[in-house]
Protein backbone atom coordinates (compact mmCIF):
# COMPACT_ATOMS: atom_id res chain seq x y z
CA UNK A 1 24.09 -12.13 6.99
CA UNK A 2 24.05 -14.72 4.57
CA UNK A 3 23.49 -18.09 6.53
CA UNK A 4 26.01 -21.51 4.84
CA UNK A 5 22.72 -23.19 4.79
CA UNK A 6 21.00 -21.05 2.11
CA UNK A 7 24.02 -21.24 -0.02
CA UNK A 8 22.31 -22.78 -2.65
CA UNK A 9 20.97 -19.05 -3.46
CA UNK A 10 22.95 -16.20 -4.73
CA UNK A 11 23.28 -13.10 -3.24
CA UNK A 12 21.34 -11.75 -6.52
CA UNK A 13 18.95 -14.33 -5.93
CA UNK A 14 18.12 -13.63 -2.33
CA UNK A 15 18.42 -9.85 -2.88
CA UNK A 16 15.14 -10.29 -6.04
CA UNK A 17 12.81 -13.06 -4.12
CA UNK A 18 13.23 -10.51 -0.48
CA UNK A 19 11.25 -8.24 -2.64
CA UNK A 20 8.68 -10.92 -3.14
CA UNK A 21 8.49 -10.52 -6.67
CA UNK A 22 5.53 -12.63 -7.19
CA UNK A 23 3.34 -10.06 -6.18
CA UNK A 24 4.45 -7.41 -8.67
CA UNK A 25 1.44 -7.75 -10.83
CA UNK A 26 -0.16 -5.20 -7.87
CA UNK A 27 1.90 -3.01 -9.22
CA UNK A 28 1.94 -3.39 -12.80
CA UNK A 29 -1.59 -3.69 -12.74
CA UNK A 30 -2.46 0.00 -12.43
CA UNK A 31 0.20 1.24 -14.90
CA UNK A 32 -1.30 -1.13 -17.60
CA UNK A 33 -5.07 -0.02 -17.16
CA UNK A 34 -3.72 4.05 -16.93
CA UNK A 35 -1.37 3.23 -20.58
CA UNK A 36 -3.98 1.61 -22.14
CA UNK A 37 -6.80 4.10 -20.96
CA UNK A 38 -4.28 6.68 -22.57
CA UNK A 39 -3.96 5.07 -25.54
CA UNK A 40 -7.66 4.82 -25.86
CA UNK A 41 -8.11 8.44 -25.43
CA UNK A 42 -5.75 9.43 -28.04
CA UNK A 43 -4.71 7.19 -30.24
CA UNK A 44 -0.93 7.80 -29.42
CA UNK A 45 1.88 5.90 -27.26
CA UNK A 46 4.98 6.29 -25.81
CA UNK A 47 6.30 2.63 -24.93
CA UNK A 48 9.61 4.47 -23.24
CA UNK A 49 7.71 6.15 -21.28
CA UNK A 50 5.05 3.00 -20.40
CA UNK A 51 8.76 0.83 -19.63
CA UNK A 52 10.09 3.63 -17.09
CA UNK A 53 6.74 3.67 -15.15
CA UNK A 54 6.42 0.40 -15.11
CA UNK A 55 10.02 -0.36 -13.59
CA UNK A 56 9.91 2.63 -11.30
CA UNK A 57 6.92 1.93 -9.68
CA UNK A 58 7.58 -2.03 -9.42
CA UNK A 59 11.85 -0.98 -8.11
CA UNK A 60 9.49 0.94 -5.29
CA UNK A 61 6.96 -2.08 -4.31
CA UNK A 62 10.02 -4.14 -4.67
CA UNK A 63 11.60 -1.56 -1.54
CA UNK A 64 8.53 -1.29 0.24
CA UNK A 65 7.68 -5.11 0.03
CA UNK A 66 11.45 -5.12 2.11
CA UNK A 67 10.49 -2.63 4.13
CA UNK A 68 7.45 -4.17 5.18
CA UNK A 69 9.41 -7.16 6.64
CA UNK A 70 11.79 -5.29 8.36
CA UNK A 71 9.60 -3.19 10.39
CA UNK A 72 7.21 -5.72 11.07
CA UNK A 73 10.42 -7.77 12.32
CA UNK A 74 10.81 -4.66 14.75
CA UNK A 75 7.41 -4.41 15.83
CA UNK A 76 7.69 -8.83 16.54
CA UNK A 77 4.85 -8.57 14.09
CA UNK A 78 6.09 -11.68 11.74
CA UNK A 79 7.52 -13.14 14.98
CA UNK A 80 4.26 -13.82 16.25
CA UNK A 81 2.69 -14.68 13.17
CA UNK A 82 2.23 -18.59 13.39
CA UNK A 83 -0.27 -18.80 10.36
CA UNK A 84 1.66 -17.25 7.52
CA UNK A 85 0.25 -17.90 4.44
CA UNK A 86 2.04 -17.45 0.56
CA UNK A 87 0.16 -14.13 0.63
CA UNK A 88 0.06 -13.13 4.32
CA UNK A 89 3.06 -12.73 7.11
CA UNK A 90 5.80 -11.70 5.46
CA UNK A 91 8.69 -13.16 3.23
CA UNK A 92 10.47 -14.56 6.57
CA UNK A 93 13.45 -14.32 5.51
CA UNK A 94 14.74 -12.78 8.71
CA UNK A 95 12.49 -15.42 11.08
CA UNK A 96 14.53 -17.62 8.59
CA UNK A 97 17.70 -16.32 9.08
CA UNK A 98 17.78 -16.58 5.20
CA UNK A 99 19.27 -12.28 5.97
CA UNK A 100 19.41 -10.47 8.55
CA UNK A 101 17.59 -7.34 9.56
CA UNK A 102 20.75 -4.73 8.74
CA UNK A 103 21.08 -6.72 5.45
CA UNK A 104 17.42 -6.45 5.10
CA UNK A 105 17.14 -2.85 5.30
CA UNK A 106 20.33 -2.70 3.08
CA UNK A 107 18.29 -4.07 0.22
CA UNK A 108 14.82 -2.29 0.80
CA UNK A 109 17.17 1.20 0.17
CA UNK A 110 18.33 -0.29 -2.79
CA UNK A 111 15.50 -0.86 -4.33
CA UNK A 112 14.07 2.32 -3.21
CA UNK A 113 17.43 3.96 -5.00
CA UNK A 114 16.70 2.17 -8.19
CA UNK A 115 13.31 3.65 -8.46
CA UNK A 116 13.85 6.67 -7.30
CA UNK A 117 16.26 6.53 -10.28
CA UNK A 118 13.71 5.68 -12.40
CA UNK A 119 11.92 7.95 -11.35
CA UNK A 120 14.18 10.95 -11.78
CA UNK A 121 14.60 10.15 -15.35
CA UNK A 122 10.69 10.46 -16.03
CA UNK A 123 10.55 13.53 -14.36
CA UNK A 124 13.89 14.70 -16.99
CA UNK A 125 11.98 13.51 -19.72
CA UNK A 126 8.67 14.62 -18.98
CA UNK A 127 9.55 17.81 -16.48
CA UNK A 128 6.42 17.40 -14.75
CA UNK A 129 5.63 18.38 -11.38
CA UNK A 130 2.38 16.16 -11.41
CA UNK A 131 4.84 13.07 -12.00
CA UNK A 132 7.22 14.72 -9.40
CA UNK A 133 4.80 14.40 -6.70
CA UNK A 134 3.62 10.97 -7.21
CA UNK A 135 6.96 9.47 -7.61
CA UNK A 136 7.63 10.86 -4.42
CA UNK A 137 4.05 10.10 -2.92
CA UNK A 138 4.56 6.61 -3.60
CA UNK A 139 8.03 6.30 -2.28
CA UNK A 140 7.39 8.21 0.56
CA UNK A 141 4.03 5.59 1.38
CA UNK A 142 5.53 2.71 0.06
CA UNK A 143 8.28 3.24 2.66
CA UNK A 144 6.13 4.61 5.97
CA UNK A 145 3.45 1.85 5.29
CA UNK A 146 5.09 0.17 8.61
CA UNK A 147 7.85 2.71 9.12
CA UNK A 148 7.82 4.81 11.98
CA UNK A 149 6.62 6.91 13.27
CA UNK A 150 3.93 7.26 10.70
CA UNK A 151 2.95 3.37 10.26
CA UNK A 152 0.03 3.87 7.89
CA UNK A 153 -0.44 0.12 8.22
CA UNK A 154 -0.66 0.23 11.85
CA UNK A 155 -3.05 3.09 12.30
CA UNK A 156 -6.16 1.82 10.74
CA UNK A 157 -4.99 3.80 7.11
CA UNK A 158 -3.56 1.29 5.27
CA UNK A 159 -5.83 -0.07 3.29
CA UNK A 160 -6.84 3.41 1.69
CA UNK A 161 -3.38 4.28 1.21
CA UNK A 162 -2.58 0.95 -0.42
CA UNK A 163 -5.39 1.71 -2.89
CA UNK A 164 -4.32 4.89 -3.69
CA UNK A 165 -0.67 4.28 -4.10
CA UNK A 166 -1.39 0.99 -6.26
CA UNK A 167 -4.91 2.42 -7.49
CA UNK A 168 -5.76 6.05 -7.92
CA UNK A 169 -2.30 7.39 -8.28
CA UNK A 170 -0.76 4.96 -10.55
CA UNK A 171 -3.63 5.21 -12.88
CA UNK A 172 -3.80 8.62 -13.17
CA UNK A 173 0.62 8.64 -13.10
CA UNK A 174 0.76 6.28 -16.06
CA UNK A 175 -2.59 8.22 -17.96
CA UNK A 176 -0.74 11.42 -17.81
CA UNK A 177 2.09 10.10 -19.21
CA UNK A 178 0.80 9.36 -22.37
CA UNK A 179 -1.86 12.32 -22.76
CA UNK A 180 -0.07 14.77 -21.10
CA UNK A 181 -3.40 15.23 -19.67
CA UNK A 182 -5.01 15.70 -16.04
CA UNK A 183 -8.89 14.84 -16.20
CA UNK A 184 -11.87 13.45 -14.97
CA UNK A 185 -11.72 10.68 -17.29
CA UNK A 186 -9.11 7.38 -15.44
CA UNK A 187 -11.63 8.45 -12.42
CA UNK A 188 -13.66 5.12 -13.42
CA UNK A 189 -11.23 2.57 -14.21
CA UNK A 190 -8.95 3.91 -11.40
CA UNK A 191 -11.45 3.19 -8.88
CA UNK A 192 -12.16 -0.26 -10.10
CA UNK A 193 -8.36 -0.86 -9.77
CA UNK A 194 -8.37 0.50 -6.03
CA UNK A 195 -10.82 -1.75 -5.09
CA UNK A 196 -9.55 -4.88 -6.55
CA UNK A 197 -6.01 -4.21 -4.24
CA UNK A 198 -7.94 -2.57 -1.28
CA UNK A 199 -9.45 -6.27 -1.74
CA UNK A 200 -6.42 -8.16 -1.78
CA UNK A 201 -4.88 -6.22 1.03
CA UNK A 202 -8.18 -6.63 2.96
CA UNK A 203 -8.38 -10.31 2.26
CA UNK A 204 -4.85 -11.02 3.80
CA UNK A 205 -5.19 -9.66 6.54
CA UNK A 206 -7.64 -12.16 8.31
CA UNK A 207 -5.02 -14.84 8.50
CA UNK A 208 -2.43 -12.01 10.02
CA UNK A 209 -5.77 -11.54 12.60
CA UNK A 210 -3.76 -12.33 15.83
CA UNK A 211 -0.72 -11.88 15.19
CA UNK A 212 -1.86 -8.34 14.29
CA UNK A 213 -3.66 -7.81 17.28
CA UNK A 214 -0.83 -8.65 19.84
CA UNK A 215 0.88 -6.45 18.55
CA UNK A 216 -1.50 -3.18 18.05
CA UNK A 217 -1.58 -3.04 14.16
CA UNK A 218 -4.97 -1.93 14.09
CA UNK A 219 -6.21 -3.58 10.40
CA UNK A 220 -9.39 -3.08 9.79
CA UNK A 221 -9.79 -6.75 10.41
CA UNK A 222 -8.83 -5.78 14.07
CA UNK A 223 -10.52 -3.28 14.75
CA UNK A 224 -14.01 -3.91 12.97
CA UNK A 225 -14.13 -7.66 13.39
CA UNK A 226 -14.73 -10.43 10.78
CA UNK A 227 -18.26 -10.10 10.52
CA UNK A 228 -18.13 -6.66 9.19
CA UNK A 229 -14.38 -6.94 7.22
CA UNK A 230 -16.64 -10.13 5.46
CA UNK A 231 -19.69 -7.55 4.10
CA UNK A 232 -16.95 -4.86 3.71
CA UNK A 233 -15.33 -6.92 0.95
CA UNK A 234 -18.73 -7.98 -0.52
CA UNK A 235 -19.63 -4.45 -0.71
CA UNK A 236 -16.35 -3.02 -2.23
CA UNK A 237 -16.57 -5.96 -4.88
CA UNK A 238 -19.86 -5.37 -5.50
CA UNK A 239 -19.27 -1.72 -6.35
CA UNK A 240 -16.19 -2.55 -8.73
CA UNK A 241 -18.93 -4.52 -10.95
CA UNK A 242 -21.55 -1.42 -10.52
CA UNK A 243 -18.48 0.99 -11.65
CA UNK A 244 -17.58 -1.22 -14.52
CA UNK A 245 -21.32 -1.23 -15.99
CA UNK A 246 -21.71 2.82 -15.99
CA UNK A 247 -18.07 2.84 -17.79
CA UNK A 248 -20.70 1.20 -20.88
CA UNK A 249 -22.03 4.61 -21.09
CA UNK A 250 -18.92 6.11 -22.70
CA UNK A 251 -17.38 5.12 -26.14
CA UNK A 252 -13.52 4.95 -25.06
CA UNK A 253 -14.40 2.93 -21.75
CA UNK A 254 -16.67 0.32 -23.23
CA UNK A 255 -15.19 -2.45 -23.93
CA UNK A 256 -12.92 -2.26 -21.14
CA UNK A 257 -16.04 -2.13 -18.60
CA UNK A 258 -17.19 -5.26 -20.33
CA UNK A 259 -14.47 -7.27 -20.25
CA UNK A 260 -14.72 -6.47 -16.72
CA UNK A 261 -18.09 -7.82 -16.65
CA UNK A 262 -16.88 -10.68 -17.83
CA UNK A 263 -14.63 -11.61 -14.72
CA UNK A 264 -18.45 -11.86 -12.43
CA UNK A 265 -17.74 -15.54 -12.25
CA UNK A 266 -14.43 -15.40 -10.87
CA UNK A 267 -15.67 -12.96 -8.09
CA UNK A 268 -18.74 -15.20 -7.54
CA UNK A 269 -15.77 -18.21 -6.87
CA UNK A 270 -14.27 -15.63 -4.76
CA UNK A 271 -17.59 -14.95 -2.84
CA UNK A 272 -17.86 -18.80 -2.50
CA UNK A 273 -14.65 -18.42 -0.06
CA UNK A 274 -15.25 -15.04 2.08
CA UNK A 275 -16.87 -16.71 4.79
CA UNK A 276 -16.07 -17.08 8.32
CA UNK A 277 -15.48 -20.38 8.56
CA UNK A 278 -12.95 -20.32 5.98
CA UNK A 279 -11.48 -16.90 6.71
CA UNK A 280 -10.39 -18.03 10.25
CA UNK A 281 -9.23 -21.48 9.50
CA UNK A 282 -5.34 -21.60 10.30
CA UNK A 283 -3.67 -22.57 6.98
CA UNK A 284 -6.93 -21.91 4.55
CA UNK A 285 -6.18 -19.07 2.23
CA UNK A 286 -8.25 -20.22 -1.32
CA UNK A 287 -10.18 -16.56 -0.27
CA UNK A 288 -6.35 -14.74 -0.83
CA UNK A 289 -5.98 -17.14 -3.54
CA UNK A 290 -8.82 -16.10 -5.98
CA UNK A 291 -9.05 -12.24 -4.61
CA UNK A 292 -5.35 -11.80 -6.10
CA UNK A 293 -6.73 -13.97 -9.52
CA UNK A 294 -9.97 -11.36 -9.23
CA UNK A 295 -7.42 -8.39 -9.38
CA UNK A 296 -5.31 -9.86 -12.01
CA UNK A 297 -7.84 -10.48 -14.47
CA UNK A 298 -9.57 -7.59 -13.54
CA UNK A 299 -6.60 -5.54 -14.50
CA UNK A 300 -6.35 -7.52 -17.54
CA UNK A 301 -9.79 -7.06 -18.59
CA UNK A 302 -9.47 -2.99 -18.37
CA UNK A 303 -6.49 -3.60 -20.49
CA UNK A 304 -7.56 -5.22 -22.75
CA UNK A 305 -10.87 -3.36 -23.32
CA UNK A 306 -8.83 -0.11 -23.66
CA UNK A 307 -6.70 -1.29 -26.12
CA UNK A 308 -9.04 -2.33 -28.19
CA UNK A 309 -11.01 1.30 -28.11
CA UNK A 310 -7.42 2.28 -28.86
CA UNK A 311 -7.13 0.58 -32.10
CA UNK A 312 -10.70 1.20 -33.12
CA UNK A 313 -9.56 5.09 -32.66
C-alpha cells in the first residue's frame, strides 16, 4: 500500500525507482560488449534486434531487482541491515513503508511479464532455441536469486550465477543475435564482463556482512572472511586486465582489449579502497563506488573498441 506520506510520487514513479533503475547499466553492459563484438565480426547489424535485448533483459533485472527486496524482506534480511549503503541493502521501500510486500511482489511479476514479453518476441523473430533458453535462464535466476527454495544468493552461488546471467550469457545472447552464430570467439570479452559484475556484487556485499550473517545468507564474504573476499577481488581484477591483453592477439578484439587497458588507473583507484579498514567501516562505500565506475567503463571500453574493428571491417 501506498503510504499519504509518499504522495509526492506516482504510482508510475514508485513502480520504476522499486526496480532500482540506477543500476541498469549491469545489465546493459553485457548486451553492448556482445552487439558490438557482433558487429565487429561481421560487419552487419540489426538495431531491432540490439533494442529488444536490451529492454528484455533490463524489464528482467528490473523484476529481479524487486524480487530481491521482497524475499530478503521475508528472510528479515533488509530488516536487520543497519548499514545500507546506495549500492548495498536493498531499495527499502518496504522497511519504508514507501509499498508493501503484496504490492511489492505485484510489481516484481510485472516486470518479469514485460520481459518475458520481450522476450517472446525475439524468440518469434529469431526462432531460436539458443535465445529460448537464455531468456528463460535468466528469468528463471533473476527470479530464484533469493527465492525459495533455491536461493542462489543464499547458498554460497550467487556470485557465479550473477556473472553468468549478467556476464557469460548475455554476451553470448546479444552476439548470437547479430551473427546468428555460436562460437568460441565472445569467450574473451564475456569473461572480462563477468568479472567486472562478479566484482560489483562481491564488493557490496561487505557492508551487508552482518546483516547477512544473522540471517544465514552465506556470501562469500560470510563464509570466507574479509581477508580472503579482499585478495579474491584483487585476483579476479587482476585477471580481467591479463584477459584484456591476450584479446591484442586477435585483429577483431584489439582495440577493444586496449581500451580496456586503458581503464588500469581506475582499477588502481579502486585498489586504493579494497582494504579492510575501509571495507568494514559502517557508512564507507567509495570501494562500491569506483568497482561499479570500473565495470561501467570497462563495458564501455569493450564497446567502444569493437565498434571501431566494426567500422574498420
Amino acid at each position: 500500500m501506498f503510504m499519504k506520506s509518499y504522495f509526492k510520487y506516482s504510482k508510475l514513479t514508485v513502480l520504476f525507482l522499486a526496480a532500482r533503475p540506477k543500476f541498469l547499466v549491469a545489465s546493459a553492459a553485457p548486451i553492448l560488449v556482445g552487439s558490438s563484438l557482433g558487429y565487429a565480426a561481421t560487419g552487419d547489424f540489426s538495431p531491432v534486434l540490439f533494442i529488444l535485448a536490451l529492454l528484455a533483459i533490463m524489464a528482467l533485472h528490473c523484476g529481479a531487482n524487486v524480487a530481491n527486496d521482497y524475499f530478503d524482506h521475508i528472510s528479515g534480511n533488509d530488516w536487520v541491515n543497519k548499514n545500507p549503503t546506495p549500492f548495498s541493502g536493498g531499495r527499502r521501500y518496504i522497511q519504508e513503508a514507501i509499498l508493501s510486500p503484496k504490492a511489492t511482489l505485484l510489481i516484481c511479476f510485472l516486470w518479469l511479464t514485460i520481459g518475458s514479453i520481450i522476450g517472446a518476441i525475439i524468440f518469434l523473430l529469431t526462432q531460436s532455441i539458443f535465445i529460448l533458453v537464455l531468456g528463460i535462464t535468466g528469468l528463471l535466476g533473476g527470479f530464484f536469486y533469493t527465492a525459495p527454495p533455491v536461493q542462489f544468493g543464499y547458498r554460497c552461488a550467487g556470485e557465479l550465477v550473477i556473472a553468468l546471467l549478467f556476464g557469460l550469457f548475455p554476451v553470448y545472447g546479444s552476439y548470437y543475435l547479430q551473427t546468428n552464430t555460436i562460437d568460441l570467439i565472445p569467450l574473451l570479452p564475456a569473461s572480462i564482463v563477468s568479472i567486472l559484475i562478479f566484482l560489483v556484487i562481491l564488493i557490496n556485499e561487505f557492508p551487508d556482512l552482518q546483516a547477512d550473517a544473522i540471517v544465514n545468507k552465506r556470501t562469500l564474504v560470510v563464509l570466507f572472511g574479509v581477508r580472503f573476499s579482499i585478495r579474491l577481488y584483487l585476483i579476479a581484477l587482476a585477471a580481467s586486465y591479463v584477459i584484456a591483453a591476450a584479446m591484442l592477439i586477435f585483429q577483431p578484439m584489439f582495440y577493444a582489449g586496449l581500451f580496456y587497458l586503458f581503464t588500469l588507473p581506475a582499477a588502481i583507484v579502486a585498489i586504493r579502497f579494497v582494504n579492510k579498514e575501509d571495507l568494514t567501516k559502517p557508512g564507507q562505500y567509495r570501494a562500491s563506488q569506483i568497482t561499479v565506475l570500473v565495470h561501467s567503463l570497462g563495458a564501455l571500453a569493450l564497446t567502444a573498441g569493437f565498434i571501431i574493428s566494426g567500422l574498420s571491417l
